[in-house]
N, C-alpha and C. Protein backbone atom coordinates (compact mmCIF):
# COMPACT_ATOMS: atom_id res chain seq x y z
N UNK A 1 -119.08 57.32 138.32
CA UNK A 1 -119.74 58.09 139.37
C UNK A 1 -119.40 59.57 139.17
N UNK A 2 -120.65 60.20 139.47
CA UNK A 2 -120.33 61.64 139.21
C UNK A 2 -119.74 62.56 140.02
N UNK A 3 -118.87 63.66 139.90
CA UNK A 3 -118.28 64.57 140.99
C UNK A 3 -119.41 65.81 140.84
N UNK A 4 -119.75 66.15 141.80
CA UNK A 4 -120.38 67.28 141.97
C UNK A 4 -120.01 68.51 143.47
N UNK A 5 -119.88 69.83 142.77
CA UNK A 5 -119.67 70.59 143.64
C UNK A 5 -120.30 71.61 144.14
N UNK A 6 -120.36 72.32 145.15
CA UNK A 6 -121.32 73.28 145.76
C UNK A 6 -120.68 74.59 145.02
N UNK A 7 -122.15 75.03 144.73
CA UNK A 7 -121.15 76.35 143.84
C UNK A 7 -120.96 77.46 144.45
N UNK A 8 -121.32 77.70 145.61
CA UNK A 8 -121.26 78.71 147.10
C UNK A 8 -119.52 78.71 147.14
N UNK A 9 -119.67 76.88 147.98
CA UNK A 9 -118.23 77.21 148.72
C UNK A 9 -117.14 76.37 147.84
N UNK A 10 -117.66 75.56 147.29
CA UNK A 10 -116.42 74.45 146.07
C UNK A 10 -116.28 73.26 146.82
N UNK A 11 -117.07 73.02 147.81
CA UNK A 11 -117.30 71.52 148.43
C UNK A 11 -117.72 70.49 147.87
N UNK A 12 -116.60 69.58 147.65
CA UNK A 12 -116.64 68.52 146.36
C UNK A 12 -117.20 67.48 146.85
N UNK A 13 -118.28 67.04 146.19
CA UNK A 13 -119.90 65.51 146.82
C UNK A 13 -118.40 64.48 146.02
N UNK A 14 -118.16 63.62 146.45
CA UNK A 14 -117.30 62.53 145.16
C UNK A 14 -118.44 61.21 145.83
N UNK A 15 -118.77 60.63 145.23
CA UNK A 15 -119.95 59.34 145.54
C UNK A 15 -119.04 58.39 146.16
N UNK A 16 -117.81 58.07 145.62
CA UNK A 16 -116.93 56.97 145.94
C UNK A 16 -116.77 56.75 147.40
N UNK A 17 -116.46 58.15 148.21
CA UNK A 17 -116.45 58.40 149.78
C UNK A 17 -117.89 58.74 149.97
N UNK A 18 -118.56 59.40 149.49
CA UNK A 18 -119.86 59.67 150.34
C UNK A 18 -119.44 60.87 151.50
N UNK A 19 -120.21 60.66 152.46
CA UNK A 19 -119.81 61.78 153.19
C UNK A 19 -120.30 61.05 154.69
N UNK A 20 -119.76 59.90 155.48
CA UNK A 20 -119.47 59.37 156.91
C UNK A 20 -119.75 60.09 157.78
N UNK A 21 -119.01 61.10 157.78
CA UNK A 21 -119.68 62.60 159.00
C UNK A 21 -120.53 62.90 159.00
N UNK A 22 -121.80 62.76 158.29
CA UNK A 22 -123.19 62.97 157.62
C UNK A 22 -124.44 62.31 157.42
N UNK A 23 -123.45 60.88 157.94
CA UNK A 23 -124.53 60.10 157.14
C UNK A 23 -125.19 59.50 156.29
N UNK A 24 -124.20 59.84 155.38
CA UNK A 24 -123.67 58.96 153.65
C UNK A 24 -123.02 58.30 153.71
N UNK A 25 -123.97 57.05 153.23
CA UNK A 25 -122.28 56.03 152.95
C UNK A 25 -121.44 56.28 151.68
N UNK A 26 -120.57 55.54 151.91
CA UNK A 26 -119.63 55.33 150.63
C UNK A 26 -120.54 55.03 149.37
N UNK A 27 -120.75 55.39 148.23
CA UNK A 27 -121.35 54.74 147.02
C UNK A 27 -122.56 55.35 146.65
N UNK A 28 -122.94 56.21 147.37
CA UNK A 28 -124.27 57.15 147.25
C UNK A 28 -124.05 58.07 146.28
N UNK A 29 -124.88 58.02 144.76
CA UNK A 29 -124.85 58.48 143.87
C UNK A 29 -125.78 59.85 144.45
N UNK A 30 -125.04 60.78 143.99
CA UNK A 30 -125.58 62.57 144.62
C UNK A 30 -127.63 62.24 143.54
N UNK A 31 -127.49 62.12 142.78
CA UNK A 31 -129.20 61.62 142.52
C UNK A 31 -130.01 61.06 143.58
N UNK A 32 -129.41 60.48 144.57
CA UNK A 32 -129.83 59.53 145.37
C UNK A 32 -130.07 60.37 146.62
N UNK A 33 -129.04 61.01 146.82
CA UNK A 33 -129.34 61.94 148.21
C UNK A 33 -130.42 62.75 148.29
N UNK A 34 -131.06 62.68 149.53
CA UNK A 34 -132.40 63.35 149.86
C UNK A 34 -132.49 64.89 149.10
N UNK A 35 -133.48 65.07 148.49
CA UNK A 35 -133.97 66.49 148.53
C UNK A 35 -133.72 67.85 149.22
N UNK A 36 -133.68 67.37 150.49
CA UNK A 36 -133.17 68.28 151.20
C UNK A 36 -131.32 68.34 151.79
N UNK A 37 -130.82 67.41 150.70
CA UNK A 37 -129.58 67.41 151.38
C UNK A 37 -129.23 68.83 151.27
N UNK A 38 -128.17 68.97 152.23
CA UNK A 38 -127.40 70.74 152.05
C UNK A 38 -126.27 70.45 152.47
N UNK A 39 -125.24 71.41 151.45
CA UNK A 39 -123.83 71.29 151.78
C UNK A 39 -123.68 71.10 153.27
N UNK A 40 -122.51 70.25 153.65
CA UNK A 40 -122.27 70.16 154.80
C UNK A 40 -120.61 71.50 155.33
N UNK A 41 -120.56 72.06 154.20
CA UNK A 41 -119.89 73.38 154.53
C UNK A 41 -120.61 74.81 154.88
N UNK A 42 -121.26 74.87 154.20
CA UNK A 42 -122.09 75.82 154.51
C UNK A 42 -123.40 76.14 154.08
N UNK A 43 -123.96 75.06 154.10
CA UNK A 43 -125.28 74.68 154.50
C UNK A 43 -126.22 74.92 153.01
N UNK A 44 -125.70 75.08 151.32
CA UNK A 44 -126.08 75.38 150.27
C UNK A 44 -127.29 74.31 150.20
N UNK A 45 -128.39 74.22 149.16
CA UNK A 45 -129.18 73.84 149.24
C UNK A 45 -128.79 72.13 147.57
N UNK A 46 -129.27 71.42 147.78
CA UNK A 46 -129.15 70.49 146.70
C UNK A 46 -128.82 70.87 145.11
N UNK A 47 -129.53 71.63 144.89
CA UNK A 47 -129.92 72.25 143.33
C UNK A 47 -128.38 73.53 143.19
N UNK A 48 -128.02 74.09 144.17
CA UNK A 48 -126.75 74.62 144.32
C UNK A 48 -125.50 73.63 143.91
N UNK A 49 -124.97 72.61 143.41
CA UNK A 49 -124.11 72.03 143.09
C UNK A 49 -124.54 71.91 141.67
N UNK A 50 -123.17 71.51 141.20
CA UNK A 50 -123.08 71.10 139.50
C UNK A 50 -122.03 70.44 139.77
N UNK A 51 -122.79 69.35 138.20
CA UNK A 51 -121.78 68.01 138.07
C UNK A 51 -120.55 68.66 137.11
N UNK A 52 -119.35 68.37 137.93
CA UNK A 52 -118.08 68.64 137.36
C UNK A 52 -117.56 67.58 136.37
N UNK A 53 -117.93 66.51 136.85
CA UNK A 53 -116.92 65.70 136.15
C UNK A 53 -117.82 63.91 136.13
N UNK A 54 -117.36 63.30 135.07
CA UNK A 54 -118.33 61.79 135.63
C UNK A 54 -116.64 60.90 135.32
N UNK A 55 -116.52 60.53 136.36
CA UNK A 55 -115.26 59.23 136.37
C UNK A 55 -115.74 58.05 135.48
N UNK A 56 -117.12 57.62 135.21
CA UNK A 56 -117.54 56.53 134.53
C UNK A 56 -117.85 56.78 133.17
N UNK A 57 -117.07 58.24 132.61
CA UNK A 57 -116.98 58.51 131.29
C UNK A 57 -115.29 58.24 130.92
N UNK A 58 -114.67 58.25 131.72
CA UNK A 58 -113.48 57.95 131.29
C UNK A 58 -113.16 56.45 130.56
């Protein structure tokens, strides 16, 4: 699963947690999240994050 972060504020998407406060479950691959998702820090737009890291390359 991939880590991806907002490149605004450094608000880390990790799929494994998802984001509960939001409305993501646990296991939601960031591909998967709506179009219009936006950071839930400060409100960056989808296309604003980059994949840092993939845990399922290790």
């Amino acid at each position: 699963m991939a880590i991806y972060v907002c490149e605004l504020c450094g608000y880390e998407y990790d799929p494994k947690n998802g984001d509960p406060e939001h409305g993501i479950p646990e296991k939601t691959e960031f591909e998967d999240l709506p179009d219009n998702f936006e950071c839930p820090l400060c409100g960056a737009a989808k296309v604003d994050f980059e994949k840092v890291r993939d845990d399922s390359e290790e």
